[in-house]
PDB file of N, CA and C in Angstrom:
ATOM      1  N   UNK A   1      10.328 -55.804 -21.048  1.00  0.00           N
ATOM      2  CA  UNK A   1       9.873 -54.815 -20.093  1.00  0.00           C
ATOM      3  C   UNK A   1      11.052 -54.138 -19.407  1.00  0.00           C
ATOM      4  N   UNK A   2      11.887 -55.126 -19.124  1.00  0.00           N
ATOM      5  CA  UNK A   2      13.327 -54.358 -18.063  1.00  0.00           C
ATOM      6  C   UNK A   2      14.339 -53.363 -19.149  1.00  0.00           C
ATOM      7  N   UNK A   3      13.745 -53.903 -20.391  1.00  0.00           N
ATOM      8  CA  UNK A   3      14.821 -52.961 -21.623  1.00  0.00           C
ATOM      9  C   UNK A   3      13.427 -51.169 -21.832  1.00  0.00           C
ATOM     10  N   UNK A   4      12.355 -51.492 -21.517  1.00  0.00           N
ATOM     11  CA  UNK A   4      11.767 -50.818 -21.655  1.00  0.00           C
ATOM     12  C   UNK A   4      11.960 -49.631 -20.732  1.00  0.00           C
ATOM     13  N   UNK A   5      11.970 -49.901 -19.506  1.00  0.00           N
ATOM     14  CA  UNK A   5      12.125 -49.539 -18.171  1.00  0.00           C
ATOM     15  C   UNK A   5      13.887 -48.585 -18.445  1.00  0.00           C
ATOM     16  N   UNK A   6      14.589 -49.401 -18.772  1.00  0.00           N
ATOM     17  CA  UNK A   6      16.133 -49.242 -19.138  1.00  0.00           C
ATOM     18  C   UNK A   6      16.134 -47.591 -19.731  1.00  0.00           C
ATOM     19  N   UNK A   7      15.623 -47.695 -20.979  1.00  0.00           N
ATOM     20  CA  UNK A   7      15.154 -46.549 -21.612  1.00  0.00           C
ATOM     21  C   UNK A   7      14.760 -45.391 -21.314  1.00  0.00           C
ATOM     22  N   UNK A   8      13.908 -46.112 -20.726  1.00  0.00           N
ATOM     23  CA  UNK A   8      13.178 -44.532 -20.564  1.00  0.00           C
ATOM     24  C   UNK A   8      13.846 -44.197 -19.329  1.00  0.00           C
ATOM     25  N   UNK A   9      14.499 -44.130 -18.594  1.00  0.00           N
ATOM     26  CA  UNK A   9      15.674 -43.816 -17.431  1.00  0.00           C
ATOM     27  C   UNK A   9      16.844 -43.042 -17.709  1.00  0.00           C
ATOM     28  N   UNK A  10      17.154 -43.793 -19.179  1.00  0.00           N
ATOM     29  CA  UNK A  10      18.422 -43.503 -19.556  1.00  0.00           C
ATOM     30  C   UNK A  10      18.001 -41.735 -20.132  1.00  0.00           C
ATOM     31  N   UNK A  11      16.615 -42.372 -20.884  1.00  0.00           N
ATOM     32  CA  UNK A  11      15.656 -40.835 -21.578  1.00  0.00           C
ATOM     33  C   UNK A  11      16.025 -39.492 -20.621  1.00  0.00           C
ATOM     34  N   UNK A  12      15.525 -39.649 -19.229  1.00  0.00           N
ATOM     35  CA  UNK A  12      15.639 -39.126 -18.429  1.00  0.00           C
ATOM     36  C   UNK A  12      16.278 -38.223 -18.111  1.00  0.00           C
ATOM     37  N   UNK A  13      17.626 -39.802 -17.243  1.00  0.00           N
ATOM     38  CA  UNK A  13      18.780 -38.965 -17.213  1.00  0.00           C
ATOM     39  C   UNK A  13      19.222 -37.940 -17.918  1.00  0.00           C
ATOM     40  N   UNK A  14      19.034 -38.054 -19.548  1.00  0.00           N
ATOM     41  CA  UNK A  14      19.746 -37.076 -20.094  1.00  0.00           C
ATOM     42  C   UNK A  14      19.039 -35.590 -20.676  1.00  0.00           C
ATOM     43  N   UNK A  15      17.561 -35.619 -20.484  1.00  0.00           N
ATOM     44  CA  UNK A  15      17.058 -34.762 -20.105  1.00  0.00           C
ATOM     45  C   UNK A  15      17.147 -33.859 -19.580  1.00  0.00           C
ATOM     46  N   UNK A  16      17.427 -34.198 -18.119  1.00  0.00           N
ATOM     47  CA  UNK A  16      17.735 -33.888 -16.597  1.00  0.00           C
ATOM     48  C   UNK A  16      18.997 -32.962 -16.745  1.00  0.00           C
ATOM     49  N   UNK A  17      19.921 -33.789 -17.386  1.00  0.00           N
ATOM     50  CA  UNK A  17      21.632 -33.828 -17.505  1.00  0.00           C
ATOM     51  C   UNK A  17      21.206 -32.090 -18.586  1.00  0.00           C
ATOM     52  N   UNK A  18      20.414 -32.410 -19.359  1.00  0.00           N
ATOM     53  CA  UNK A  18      20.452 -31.325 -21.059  1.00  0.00           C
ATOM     54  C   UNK A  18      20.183 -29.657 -19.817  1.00  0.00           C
ATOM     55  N   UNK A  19      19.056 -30.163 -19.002  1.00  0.00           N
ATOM     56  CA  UNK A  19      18.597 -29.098 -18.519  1.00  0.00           C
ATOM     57  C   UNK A  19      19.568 -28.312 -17.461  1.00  0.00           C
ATOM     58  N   UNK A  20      20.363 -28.675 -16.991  1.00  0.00           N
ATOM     59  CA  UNK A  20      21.278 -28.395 -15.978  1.00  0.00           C
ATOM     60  C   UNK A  20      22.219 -28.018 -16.313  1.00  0.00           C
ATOM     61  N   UNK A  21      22.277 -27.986 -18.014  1.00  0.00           N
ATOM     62  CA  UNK A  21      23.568 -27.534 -18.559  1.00  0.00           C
ATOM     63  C   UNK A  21      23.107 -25.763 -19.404  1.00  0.00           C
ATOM     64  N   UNK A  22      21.744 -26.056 -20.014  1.00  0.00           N
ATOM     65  CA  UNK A  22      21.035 -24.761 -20.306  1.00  0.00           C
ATOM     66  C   UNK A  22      20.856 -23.768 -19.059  1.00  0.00           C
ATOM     67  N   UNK A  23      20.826 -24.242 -17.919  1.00  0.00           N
ATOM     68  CA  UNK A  23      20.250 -23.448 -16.746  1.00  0.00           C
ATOM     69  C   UNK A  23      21.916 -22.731 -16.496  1.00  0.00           C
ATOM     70  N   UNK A  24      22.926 -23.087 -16.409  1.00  0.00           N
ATOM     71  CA  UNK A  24      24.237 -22.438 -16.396  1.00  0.00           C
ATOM     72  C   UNK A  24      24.490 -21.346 -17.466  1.00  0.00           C
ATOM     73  N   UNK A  25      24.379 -21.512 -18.438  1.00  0.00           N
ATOM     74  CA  UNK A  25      24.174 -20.522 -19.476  1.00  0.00           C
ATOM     75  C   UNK A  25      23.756 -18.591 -18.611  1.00  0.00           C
ATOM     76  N   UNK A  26      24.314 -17.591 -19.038  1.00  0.00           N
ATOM     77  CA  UNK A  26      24.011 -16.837 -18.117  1.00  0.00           C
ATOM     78  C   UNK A  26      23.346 -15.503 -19.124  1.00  0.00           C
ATOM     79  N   UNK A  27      22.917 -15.022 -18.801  1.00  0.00           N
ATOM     80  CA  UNK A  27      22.598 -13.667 -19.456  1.00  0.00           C
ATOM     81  C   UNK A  27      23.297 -12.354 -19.392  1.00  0.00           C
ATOM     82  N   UNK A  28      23.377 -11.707 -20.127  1.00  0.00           N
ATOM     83  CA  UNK A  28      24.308 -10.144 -20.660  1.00  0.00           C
ATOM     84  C   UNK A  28      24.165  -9.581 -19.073  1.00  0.00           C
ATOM     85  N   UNK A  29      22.478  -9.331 -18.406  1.00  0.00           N
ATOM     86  CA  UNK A  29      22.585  -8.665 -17.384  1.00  0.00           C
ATOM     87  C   UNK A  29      23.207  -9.570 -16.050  1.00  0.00           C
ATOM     88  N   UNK A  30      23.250 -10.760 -16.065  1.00  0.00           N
ATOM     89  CA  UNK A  30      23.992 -11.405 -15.033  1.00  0.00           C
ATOM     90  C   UNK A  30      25.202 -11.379 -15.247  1.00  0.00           C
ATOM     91  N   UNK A  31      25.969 -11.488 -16.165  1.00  0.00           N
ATOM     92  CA  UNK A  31      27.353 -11.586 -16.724  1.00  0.00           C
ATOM     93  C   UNK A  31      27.724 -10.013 -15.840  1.00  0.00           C
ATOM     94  N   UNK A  32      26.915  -9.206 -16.214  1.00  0.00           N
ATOM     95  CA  UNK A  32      26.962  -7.640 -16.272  1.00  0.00           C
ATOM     96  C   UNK A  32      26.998  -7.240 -14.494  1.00  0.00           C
ATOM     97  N   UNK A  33      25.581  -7.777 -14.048  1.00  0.00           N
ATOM     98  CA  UNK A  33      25.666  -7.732 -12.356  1.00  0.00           C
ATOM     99  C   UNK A  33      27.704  -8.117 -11.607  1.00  0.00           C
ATOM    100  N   UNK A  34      27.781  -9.492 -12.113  1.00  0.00           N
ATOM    101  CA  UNK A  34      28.951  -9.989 -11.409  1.00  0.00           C
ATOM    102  C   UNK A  34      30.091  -9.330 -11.651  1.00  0.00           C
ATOM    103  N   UNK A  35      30.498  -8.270 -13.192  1.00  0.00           N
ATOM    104  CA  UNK A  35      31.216  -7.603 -13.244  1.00  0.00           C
ATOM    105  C   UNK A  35      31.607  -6.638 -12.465  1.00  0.00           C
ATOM    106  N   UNK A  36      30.405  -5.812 -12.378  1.00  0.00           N
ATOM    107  CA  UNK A  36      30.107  -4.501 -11.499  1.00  0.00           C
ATOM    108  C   UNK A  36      30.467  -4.850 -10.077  1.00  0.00           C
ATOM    109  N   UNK A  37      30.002  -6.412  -9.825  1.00  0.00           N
ATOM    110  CA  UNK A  37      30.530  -6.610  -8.348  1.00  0.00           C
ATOM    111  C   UNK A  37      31.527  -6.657  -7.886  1.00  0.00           C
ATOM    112  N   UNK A  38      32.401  -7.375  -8.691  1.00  0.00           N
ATOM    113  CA  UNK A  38      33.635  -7.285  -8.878  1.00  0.00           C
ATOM    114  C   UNK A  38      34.644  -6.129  -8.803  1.00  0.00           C
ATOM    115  N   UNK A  39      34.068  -4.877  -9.828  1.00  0.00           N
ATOM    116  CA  UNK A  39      34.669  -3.425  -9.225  1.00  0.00           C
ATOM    117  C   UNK A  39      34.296  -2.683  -8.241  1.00  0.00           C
ATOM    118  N   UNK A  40      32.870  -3.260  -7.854  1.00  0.00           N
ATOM    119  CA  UNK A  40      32.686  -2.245  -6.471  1.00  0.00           C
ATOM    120  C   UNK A  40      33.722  -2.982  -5.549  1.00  0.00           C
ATOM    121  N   UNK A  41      33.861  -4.020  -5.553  1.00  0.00           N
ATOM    122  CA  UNK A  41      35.115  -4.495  -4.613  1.00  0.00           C
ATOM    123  C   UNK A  41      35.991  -4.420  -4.717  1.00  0.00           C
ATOM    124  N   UNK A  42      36.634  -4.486  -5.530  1.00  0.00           N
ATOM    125  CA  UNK A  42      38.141  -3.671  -5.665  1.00  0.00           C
ATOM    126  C   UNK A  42      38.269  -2.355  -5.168  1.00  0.00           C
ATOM    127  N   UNK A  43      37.493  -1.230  -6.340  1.00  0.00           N
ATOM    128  CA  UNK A  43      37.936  -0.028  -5.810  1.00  0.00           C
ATOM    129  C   UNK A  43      36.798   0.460  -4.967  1.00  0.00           C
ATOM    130  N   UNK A  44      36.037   0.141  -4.801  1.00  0.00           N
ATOM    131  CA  UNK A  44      35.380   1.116  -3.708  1.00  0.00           C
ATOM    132  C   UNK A  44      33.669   1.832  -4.567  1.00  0.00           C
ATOM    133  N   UNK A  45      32.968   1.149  -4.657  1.00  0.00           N
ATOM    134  CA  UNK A  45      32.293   1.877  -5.744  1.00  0.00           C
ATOM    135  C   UNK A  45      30.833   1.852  -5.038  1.00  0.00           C
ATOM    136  N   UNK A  46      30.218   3.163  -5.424  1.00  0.00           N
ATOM    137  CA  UNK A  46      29.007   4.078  -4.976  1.00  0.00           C
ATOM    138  C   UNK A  46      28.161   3.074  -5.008  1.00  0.00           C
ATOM    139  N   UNK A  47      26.849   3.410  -4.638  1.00  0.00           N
ATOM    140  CA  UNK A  47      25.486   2.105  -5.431  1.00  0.00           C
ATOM    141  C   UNK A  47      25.643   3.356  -6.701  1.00  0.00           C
ATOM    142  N   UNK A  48      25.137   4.260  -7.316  1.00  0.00           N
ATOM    143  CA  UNK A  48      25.086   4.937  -8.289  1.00  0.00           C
ATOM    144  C   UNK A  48      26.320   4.192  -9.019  1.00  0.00           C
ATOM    145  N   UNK A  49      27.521   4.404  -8.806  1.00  0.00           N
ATOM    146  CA  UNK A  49      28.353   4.161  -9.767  1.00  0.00           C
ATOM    147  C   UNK A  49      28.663   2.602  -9.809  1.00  0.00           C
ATOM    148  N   UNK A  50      28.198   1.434  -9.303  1.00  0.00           N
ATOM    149  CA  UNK A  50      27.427   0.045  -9.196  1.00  0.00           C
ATOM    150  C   UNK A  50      26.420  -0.248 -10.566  1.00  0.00           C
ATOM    151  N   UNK A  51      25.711   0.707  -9.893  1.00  0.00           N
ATOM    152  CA  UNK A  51      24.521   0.542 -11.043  1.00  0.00           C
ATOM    153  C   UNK A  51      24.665   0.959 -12.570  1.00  0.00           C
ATOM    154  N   UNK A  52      25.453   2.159 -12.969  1.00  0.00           N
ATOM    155  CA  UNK A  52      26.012   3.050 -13.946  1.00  0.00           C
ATOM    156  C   UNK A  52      27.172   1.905 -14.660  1.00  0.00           C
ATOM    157  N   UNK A  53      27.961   1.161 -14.067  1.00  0.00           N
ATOM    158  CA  UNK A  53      28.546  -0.130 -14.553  1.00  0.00           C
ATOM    159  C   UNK A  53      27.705  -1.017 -15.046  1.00  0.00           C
ATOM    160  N   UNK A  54      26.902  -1.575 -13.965  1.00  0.00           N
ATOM    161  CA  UNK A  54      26.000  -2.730 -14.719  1.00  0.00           C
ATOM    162  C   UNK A  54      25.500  -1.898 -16.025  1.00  0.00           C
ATOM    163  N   UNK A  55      24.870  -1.555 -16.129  1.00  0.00           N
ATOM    164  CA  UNK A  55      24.267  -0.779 -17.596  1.00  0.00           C
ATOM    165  C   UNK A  55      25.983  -0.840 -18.434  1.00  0.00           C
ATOM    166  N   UNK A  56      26.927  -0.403 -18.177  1.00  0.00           N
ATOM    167  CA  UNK A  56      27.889  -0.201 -19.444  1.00  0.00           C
ATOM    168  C   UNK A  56      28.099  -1.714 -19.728  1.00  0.00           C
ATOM    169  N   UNK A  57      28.555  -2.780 -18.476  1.00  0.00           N
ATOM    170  CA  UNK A  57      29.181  -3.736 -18.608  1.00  0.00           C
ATOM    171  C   UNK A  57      27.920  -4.825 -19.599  1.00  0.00           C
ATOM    172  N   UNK A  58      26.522  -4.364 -19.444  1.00  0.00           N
ATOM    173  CA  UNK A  58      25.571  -5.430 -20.329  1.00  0.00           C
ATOM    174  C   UNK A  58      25.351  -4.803 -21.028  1.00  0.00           C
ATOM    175  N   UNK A  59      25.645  -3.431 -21.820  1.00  0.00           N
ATOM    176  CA  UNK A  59      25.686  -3.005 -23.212  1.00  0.00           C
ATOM    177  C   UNK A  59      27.053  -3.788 -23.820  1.00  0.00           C
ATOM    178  N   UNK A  60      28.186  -4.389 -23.291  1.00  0.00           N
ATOM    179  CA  UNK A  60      29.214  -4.519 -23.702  1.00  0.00           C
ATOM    180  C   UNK A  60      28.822  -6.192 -24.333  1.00  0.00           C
ATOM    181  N   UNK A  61      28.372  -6.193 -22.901  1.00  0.00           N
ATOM    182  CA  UNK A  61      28.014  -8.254 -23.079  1.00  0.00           C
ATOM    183  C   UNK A  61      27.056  -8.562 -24.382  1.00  0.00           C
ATOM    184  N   UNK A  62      25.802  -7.374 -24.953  1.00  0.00           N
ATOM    185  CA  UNK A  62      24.770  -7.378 -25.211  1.00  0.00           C
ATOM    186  C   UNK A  62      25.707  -7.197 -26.686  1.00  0.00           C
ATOM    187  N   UNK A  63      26.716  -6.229 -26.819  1.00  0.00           N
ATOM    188  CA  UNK A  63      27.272  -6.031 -28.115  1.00  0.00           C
ATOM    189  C   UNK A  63      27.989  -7.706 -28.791  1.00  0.00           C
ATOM    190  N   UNK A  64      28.667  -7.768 -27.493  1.00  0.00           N
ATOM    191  CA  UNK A  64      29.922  -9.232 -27.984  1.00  0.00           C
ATOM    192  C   UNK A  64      29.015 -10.386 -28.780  1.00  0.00           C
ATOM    193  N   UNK A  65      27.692 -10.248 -27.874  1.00  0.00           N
ATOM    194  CA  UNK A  65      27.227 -11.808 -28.566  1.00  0.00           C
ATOM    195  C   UNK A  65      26.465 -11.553 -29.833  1.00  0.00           C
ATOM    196  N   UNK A  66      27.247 -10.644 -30.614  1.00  0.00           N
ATOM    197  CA  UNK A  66      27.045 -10.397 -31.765  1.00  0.00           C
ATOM    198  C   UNK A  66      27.878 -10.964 -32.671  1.00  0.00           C
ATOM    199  N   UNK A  67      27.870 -12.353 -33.265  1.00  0.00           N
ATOM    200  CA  UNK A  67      28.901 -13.287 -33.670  1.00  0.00           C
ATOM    201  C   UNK A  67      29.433 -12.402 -34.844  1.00  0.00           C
ATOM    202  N   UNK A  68      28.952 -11.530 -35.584  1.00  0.00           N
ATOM    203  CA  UNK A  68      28.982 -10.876 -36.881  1.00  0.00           C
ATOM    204  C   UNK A  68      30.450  -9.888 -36.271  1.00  0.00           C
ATOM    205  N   UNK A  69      30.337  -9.600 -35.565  1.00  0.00           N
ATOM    206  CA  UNK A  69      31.267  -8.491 -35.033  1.00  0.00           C
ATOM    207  C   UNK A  69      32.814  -8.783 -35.909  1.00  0.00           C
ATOM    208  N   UNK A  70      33.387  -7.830 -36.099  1.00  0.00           N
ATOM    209  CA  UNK A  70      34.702  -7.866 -36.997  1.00  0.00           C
ATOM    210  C   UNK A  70      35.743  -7.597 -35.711  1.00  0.00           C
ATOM    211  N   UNK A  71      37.045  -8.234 -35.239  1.00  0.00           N
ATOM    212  CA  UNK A  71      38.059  -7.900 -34.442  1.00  0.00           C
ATOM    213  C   UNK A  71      38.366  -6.160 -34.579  1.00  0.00           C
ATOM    214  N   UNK A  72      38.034  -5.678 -35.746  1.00  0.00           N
ATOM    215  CA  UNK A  72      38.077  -4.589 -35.313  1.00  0.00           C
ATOM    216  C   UNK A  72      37.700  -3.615 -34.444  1.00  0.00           C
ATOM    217  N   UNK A  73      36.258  -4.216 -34.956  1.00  0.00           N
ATOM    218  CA  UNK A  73      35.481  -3.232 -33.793  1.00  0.00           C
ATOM    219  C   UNK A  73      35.116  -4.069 -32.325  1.00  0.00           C
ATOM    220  N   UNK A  74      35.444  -5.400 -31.898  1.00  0.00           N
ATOM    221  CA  UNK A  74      35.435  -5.785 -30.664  1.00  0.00           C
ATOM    222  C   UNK A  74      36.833  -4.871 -30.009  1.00  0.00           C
ATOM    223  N   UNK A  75      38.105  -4.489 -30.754  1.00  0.00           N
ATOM    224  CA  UNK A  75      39.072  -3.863 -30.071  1.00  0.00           C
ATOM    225  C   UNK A  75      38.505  -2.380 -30.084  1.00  0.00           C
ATOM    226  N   UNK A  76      38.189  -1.483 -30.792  1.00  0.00           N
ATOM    227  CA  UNK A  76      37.360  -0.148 -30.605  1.00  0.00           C
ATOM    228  C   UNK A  76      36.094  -0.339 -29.881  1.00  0.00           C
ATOM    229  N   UNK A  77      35.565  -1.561 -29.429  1.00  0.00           N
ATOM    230  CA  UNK A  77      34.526  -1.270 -27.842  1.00  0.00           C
ATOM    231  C   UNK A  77      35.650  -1.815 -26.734  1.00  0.00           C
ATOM    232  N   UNK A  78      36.021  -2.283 -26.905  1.00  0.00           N
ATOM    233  CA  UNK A  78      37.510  -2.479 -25.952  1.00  0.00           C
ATOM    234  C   UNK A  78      38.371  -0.973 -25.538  1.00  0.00           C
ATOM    235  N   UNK A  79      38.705  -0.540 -26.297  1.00  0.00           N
ATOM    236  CA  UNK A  79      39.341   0.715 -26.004  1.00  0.00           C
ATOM    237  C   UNK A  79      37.751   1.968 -25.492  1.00  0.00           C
ATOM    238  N   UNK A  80      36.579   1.759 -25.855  1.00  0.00           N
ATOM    239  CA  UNK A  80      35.592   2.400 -25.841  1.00  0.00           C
ATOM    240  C   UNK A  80      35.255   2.489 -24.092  1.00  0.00           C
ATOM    241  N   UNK A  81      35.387   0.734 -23.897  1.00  0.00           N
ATOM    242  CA  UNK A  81      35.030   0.460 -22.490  1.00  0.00           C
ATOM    243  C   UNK A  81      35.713   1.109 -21.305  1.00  0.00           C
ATOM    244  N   UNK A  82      37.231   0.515 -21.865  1.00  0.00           N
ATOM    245  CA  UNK A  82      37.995   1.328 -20.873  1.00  0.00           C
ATOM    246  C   UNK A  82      38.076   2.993 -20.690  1.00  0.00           C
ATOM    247  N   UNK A  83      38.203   3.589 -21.547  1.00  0.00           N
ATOM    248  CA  UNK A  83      37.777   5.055 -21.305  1.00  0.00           C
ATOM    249  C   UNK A  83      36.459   5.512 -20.527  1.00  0.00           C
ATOM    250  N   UNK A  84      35.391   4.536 -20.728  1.00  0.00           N
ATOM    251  CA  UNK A  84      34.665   4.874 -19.949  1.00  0.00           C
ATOM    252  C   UNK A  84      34.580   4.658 -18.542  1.00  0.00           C
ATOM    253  N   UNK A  85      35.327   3.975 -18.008  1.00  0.00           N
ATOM    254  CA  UNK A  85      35.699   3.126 -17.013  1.00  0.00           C
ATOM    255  C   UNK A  85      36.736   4.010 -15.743  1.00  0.00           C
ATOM    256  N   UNK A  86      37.414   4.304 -16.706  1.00  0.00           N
ATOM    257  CA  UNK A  86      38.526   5.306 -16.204  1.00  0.00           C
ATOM    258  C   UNK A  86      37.743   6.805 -16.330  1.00  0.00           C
ATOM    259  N   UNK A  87      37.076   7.358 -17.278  1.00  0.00           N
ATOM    260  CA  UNK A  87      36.577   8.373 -17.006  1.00  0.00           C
ATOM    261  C   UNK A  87      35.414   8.604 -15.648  1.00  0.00           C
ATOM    262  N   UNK A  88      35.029   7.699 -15.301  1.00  0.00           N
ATOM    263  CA  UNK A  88      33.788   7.322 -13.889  1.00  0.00           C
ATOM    264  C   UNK A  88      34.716   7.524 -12.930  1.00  0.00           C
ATOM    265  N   UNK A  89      35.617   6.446 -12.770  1.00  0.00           N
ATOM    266  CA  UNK A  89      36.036   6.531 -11.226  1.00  0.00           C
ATOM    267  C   UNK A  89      36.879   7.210 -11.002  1.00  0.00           C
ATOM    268  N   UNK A  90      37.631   8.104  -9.611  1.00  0.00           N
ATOM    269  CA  UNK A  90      38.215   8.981  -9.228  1.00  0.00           C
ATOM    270  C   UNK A  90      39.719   8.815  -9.352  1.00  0.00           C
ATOM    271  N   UNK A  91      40.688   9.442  -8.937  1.00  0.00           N
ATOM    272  CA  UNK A  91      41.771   9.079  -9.103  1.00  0.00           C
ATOM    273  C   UNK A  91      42.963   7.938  -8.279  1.00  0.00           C
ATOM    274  N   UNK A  92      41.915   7.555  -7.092  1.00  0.00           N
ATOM    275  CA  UNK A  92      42.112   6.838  -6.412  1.00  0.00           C
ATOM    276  C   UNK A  92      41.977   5.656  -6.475  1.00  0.00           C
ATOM    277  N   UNK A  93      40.465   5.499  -6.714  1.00  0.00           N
ATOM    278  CA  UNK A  93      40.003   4.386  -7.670  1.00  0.00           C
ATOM    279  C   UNK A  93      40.759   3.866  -9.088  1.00  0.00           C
ATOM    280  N   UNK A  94      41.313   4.693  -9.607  1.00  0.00           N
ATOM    281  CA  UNK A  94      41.509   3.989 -11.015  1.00  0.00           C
ATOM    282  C   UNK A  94      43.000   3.782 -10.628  1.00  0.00           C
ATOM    283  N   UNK A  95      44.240   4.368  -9.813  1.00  0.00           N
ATOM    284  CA  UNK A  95      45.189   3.723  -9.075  1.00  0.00           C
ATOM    285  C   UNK A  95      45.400   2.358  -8.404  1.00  0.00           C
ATOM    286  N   UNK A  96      44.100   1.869  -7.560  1.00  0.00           N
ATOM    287  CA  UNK A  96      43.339   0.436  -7.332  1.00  0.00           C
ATOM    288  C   UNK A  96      43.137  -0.190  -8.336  1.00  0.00           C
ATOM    289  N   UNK A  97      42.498   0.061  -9.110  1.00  0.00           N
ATOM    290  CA  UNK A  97      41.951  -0.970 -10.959  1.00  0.00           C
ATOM    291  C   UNK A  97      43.410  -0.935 -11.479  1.00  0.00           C
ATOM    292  N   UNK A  98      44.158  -0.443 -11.829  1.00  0.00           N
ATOM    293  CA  UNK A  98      45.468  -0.211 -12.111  1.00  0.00           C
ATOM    294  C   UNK A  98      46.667  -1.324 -11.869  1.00  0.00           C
ATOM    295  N   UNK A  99      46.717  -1.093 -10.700  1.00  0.00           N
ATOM    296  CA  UNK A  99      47.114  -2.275  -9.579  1.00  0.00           C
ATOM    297  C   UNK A  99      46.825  -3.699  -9.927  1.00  0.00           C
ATOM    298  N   UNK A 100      45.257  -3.876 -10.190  1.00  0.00           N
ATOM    299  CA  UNK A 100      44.922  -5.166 -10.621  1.00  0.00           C
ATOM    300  C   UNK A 100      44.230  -4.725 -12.498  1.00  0.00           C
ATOM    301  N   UNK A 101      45.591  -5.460 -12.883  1.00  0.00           N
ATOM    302  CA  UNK A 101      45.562  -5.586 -14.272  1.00  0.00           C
ATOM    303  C   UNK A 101      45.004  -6.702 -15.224  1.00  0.00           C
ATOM    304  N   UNK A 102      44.785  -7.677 -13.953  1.00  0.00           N
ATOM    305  CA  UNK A 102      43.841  -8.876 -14.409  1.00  0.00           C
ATOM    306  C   UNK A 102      41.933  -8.616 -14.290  1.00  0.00           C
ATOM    307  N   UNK A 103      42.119  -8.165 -13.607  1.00  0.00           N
ATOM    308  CA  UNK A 103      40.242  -7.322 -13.234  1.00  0.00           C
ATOM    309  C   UNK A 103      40.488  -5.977 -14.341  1.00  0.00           C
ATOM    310  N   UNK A 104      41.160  -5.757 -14.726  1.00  0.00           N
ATOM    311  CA  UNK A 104      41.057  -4.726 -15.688  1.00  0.00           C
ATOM    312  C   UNK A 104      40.906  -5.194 -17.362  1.00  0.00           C
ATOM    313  N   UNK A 105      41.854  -6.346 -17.454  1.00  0.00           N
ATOM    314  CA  UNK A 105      41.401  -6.600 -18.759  1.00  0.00           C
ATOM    315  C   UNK A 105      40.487  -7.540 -18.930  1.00  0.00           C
ATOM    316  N   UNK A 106      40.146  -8.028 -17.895  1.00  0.00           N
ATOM    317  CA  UNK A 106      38.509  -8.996 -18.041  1.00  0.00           C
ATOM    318  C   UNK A 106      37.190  -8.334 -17.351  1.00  0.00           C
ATOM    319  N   UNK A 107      37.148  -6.885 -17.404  1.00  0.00           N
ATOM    320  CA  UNK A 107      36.477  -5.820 -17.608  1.00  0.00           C
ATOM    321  C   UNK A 107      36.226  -5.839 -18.906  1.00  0.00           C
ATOM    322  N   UNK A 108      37.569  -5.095 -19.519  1.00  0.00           N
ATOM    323  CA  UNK A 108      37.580  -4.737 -20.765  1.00  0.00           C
ATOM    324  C   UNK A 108      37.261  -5.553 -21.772  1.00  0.00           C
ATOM    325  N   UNK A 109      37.472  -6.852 -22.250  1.00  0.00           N
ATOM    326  CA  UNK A 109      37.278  -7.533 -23.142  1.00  0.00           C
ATOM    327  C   UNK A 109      36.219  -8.672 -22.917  1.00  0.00           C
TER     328      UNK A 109
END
């Protein structure tokens, strides 16, 4: 009975443990939200141009987890991203993103 008891605990636990590790797992549009948050804080960014990110940054996320993808073309949406990125914000703004070259290439890639 106490090995029985043992078991099904241990069952449990790792149940418990399986589910808490799936629930971290994040989605294209959450990945995508925290990006966008990230540049409205840096440079200064509109709700319009907030929102106009989230949409690019979870088309980007939505492309990557495409395991098929060839390095080629993850570097041509890479160069794709950033142009679009730099074409949105003003000249002030992209002087700020500039500045931080670490928020720029974990934008980009």
């Amino acid at each position: 009975m106490k090995k029985l008891i043992a078991a099904l605990t241990l069952l449990l636990a790792f149940s418990i443990n399986a589910t808490a590790q799936e629930k971290k797992a994040t989605n294209a549009h959450d990945l995508a939200k925290k990006e966008a948050a990230d540049l409205a804080t840096a440079v200064g960014l509109t709700d319009s141009q907030t929102a106009d990110f989230v949409r690019l940054f979870e088309l980007k996320h939505t492309t990557l987890e495409n395991k098929t993808l060839s390095d080629e073309r993850k570097k041509v949406l890479a160069t794709s991203i950033e142009a679009k990125i730099r074409a949105t914000l003003d000249a002030t703004q992209t002087d700020k993103l500039e500045k931080n070259k670490a928020l720029l290439d974990r934008l980009v890639h």
